[in-house]
Protein backbone atom coordinates (compact mmCIF):
# COMPACT_ATOMS: atom_id res chain seq x y z
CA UNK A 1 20.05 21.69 -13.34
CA UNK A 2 18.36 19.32 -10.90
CA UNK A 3 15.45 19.37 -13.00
CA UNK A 4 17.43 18.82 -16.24
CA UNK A 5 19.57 15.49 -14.76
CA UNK A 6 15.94 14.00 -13.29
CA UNK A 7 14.16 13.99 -16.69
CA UNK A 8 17.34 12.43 -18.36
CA UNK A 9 17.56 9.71 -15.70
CA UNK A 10 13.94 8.98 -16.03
CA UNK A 11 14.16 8.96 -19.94
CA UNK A 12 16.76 6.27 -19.02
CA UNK A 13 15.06 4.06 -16.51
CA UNK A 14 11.69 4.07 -17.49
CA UNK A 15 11.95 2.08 -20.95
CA UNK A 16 14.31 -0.22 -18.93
CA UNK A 17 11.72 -1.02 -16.01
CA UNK A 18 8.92 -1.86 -18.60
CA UNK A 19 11.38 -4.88 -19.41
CA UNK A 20 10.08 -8.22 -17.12
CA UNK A 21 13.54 -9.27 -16.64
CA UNK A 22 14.62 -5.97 -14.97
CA UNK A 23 11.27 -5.94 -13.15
CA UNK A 24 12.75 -9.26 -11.84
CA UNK A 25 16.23 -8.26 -11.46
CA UNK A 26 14.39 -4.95 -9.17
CA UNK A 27 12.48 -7.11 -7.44
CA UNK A 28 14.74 -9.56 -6.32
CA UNK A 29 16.88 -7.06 -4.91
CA UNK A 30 13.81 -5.85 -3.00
CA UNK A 31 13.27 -8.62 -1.72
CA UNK A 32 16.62 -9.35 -0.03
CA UNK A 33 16.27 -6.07 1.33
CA UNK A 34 12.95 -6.89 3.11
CA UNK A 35 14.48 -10.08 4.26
CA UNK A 36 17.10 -8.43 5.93
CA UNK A 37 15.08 -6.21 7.55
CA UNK A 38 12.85 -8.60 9.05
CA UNK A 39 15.16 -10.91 10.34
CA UNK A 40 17.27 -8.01 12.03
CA UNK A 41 13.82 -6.88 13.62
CA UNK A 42 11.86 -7.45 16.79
CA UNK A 43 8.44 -8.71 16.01
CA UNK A 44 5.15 -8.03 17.79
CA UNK A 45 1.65 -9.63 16.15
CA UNK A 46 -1.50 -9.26 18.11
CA UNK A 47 -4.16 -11.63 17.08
CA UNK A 48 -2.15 -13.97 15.43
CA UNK A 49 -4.73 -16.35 16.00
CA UNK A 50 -7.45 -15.08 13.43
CA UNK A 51 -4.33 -14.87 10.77
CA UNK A 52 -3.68 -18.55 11.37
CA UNK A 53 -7.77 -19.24 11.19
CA UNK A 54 -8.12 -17.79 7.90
CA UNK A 55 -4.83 -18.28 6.24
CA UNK A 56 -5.84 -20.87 4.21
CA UNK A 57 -9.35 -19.98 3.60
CA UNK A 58 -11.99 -17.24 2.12
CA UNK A 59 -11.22 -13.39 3.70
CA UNK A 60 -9.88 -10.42 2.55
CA UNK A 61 -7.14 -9.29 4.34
CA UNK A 62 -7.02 -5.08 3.81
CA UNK A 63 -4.02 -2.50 4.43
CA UNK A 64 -3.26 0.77 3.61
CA UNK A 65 -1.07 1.20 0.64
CA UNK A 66 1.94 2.85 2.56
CA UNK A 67 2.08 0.08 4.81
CA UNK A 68 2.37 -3.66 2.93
CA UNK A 69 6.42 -3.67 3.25
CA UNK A 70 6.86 -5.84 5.89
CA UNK A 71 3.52 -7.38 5.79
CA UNK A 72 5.09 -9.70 2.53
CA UNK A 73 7.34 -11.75 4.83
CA UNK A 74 5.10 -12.02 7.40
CA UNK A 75 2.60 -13.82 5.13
CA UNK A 76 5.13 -16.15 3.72
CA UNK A 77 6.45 -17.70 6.76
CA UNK A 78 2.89 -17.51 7.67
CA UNK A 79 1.99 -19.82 5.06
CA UNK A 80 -0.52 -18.05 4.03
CA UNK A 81 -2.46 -18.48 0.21
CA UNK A 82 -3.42 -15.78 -0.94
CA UNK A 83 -4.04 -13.55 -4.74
CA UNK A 84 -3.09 -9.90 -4.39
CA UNK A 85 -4.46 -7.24 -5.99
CA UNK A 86 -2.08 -5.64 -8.73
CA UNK A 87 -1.97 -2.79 -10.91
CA UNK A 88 -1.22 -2.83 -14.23
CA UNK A 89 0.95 0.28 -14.51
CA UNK A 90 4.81 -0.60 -14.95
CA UNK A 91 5.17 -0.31 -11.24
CA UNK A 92 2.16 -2.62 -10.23
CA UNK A 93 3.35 -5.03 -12.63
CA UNK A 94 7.36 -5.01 -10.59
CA UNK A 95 4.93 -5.01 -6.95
CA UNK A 96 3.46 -8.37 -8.79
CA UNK A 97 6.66 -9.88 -8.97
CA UNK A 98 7.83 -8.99 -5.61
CA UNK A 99 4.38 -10.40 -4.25
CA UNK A 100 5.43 -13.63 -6.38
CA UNK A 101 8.44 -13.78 -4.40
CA UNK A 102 7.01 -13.90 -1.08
CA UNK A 103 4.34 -16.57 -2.52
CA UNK A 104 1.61 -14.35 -3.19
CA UNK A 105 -0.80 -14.76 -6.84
CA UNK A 106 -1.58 -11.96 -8.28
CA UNK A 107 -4.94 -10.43 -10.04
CA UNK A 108 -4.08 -7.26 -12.32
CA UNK A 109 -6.32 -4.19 -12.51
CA UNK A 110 -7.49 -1.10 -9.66
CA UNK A 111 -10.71 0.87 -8.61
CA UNK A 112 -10.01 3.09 -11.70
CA UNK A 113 -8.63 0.46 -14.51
CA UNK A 114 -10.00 -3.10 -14.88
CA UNK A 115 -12.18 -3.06 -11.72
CA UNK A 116 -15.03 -5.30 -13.52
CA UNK A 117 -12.61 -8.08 -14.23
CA UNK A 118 -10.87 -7.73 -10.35
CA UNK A 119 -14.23 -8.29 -9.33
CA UNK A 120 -15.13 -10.97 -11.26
CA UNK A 121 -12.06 -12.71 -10.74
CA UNK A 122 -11.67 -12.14 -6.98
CA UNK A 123 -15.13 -13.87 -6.20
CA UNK A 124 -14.00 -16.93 -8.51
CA UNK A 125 -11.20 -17.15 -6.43
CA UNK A 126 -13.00 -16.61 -2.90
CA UNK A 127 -15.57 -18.83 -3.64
CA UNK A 128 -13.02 -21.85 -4.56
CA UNK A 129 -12.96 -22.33 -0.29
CA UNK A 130 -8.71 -22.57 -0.40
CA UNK A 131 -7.32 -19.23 -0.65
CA UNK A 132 -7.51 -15.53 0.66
CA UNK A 133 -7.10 -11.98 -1.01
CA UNK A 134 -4.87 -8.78 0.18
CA UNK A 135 -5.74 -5.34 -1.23
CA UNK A 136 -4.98 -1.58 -0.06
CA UNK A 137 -8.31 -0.51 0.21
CA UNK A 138 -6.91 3.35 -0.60
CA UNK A 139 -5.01 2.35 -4.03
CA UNK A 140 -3.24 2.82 -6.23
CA UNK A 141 -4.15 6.49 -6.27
CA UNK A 142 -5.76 7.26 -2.72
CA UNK A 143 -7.72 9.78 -1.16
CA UNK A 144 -4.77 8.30 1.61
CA UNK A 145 -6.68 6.26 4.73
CA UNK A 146 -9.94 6.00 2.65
CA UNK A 147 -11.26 3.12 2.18
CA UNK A 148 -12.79 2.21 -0.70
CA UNK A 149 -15.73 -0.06 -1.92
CA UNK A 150 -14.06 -3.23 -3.55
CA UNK A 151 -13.28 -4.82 -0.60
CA UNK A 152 -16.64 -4.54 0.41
CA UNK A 153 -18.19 -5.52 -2.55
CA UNK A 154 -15.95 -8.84 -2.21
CA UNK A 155 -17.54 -9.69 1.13
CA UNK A 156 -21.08 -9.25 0.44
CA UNK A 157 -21.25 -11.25 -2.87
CA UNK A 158 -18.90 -13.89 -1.28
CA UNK A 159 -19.22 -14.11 2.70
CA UNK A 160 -15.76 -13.53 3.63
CA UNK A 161 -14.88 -11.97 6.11
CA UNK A 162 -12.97 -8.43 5.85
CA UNK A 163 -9.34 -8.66 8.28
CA UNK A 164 -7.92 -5.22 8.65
CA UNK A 165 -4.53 -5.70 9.26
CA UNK A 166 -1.50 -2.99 10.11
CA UNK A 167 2.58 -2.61 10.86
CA UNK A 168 4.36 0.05 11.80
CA UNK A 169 8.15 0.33 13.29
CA UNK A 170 10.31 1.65 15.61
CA UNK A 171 12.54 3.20 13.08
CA UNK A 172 10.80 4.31 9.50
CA UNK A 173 11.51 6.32 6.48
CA UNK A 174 8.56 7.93 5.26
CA UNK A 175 8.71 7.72 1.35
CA UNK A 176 7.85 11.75 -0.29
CA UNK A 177 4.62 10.14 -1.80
CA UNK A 178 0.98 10.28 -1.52
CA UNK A 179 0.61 7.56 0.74
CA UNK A 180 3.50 8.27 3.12
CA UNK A 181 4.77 4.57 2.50
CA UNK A 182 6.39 3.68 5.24
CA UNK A 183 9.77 1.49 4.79
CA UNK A 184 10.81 -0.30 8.09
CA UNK A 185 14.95 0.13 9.12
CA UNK A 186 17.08 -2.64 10.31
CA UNK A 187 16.99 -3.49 13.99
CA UNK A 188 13.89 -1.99 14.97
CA UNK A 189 10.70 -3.04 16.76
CA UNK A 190 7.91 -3.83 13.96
CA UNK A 191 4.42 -4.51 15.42
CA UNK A 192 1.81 -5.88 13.39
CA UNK A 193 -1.89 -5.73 14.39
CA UNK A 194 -4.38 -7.99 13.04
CA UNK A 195 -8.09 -7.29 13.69
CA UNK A 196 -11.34 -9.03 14.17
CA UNK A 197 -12.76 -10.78 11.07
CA UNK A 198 -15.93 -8.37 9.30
CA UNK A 199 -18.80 -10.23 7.76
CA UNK A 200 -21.19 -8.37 5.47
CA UNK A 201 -24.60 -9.64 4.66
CA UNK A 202 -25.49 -10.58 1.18
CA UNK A 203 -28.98 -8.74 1.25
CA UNK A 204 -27.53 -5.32 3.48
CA UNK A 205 -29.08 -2.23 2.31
CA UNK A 206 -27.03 0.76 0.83
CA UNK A 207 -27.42 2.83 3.52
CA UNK A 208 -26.20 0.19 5.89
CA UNK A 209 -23.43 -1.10 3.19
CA UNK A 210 -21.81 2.45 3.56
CA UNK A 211 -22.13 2.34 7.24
CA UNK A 212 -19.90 -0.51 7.24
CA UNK A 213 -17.21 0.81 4.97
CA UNK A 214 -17.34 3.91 7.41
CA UNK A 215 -16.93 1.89 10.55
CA UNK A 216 -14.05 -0.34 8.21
CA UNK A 217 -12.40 2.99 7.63
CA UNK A 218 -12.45 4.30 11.28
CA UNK A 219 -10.95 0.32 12.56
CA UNK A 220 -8.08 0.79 10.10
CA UNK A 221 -7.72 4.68 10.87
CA UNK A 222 -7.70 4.32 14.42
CA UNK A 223 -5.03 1.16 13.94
CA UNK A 224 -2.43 3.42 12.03
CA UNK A 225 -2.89 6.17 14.49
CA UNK A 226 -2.23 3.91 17.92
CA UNK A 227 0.36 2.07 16.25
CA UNK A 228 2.57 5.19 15.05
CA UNK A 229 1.50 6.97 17.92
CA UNK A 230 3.38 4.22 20.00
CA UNK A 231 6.90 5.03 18.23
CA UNK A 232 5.64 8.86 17.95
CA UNK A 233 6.20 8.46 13.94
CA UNK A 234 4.80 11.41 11.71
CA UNK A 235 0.91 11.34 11.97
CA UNK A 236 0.06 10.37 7.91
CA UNK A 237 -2.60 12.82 6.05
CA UNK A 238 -5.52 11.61 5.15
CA UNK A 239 -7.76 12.50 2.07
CA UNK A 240 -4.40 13.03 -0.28
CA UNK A 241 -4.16 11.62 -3.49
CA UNK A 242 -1.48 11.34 -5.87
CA UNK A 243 -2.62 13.66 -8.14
CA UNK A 244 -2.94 16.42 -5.58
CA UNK A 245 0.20 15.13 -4.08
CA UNK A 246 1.85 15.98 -7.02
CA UNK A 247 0.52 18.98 -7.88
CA UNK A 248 1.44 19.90 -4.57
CA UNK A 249 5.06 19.39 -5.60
CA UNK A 250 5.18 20.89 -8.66
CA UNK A 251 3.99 24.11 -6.97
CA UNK A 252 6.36 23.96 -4.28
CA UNK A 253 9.59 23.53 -6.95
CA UNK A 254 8.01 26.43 -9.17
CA UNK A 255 7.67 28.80 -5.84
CA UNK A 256 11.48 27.81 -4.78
CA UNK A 257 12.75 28.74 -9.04
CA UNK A 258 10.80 31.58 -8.46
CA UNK A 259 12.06 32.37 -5.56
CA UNK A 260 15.68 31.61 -6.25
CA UNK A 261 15.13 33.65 -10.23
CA UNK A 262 14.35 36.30 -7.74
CA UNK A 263 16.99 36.45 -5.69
CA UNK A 264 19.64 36.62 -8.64
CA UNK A 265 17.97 39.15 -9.81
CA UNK A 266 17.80 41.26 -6.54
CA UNK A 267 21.63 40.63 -6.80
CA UNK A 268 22.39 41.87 -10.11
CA UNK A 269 20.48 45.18 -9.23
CA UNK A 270 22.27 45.50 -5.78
CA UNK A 271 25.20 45.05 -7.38
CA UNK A 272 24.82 48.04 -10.06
């Protein structure tokens, strides 16, 4: 039955959401909701100072892609300029808007669709000297706290530096997804932890290009993990992706029909 009313509701919705002025409409609302949670919420920043340094300037400002909720209204009142990485999916195209809404440009296309032209377009934008770029390093389909090449690639070809940057909260819901996002709750304690500007040279060798990404990845792993581990919040996997994530819960609703077909029929024996 369960089954039955979520494929109807999503054979309703989804032709809706594809519409830009729902896509507004959603993101609007989202963004009143992030507004209220932020402004019922204790803040903590540490090294606020290298966010103010390179707000208006060249770097590329990374997060995981559970974690970029309440990162949006911190970048607004932080005046920052900045293009954000999009995808082009139904859903990236809504995240767009939202980004829009908390003054944030955005460039359309992933890792695994368009990645060319977000390459080509993000060092035209870095090398203009006036404005910054913020992509999830893991997206849009993970392996979760992996971090990817892009940003990288960025850096080398442009000079600007990498920021790793991270929130967590006092009080969280941890979405069922791939990438555990994490949505802060009213009146909590959010912390957010930006780190030490990463420059890559222009002429660095492979081998050294992927010990980089692999000291990146530990910086931003090891952020998560203190952070959460401060409010003892559920410890996110790493190495999921949405695909397996999925698969993963397709397996566990067939096991619990199976297991429920089974029992009825256990019944309807014990009963003759």
């Amino acid at each position: 039955m369960y089954q039955t009313f979520r494929k109807l509701w999503k054979a309703f919705w989804e032709p809706i959401l594809r519409l830009s002025f729902f896509q507004w409409v959603v993101a609007v609302l989202m963004a009143i909701a992030i507004w209220f949670v932020y402004f019922t919420c204790r803040k903590r920043i540490t090294n606020w100072e290298t966010f103010k340094k390179y707000r208006k300037k060249p770097a590329i400002f990374i997060f995981w892609h559970g974690r970029s909720m309440m990162l949006s209204p911190i970048v607004c009142l932080g005046g920052m300029h900045a293009y954000a990485v999009a995808s082009r999916h139904k859903d990236g195209r809504m995240m767009a808007k939202l980004q829009r809404l908390f003054g944030l440009k955005s460039i359309y296309g992933s890792t695994s669709e368009g990645g060319i032209s977000v390459l080509r377009e993000g060092v035209r934008v870095l090398r203009r000297g006036d404005y910054s770029m913020c992509l999830s390093p893991d997206g849009p389909g993970g392996p979760s706290l992996r971090v990817q090449e892009g940003a990288l690639y960025f850096a080398k070809m442009t000079g600007a530096p990498i920021i790793p940057v991270c929130y967590s909260s006092s009080h969280a819901w941890f979405q069922k997804r791939w990438d555990r996002y994490l949505v802060a709750l009213p009146f909590s304690t959010i912390t957010c932890r930006v780190g030490k500007p990463i420059f890559i040279d222009s002429k660095i060798s492979a081998a050294e290009f992927e010990n980089v990404r692999r000291q990146i990845e530990d910086i931003m792993v090891r952020q998560v993990r203190e952070m959460d581990g401060e409010f003892n919040l559920f410890q996110v996997e790493q190495d999921l992706t949405s695909t397996e994530f999925k698969n993963a819960l397709r397996a566990e609703r067939a096991a619990k029909k199976a297991q429920k077909a089974q029992y009825k029929t256990e019944r309807r024996q014990g009963k003759k």
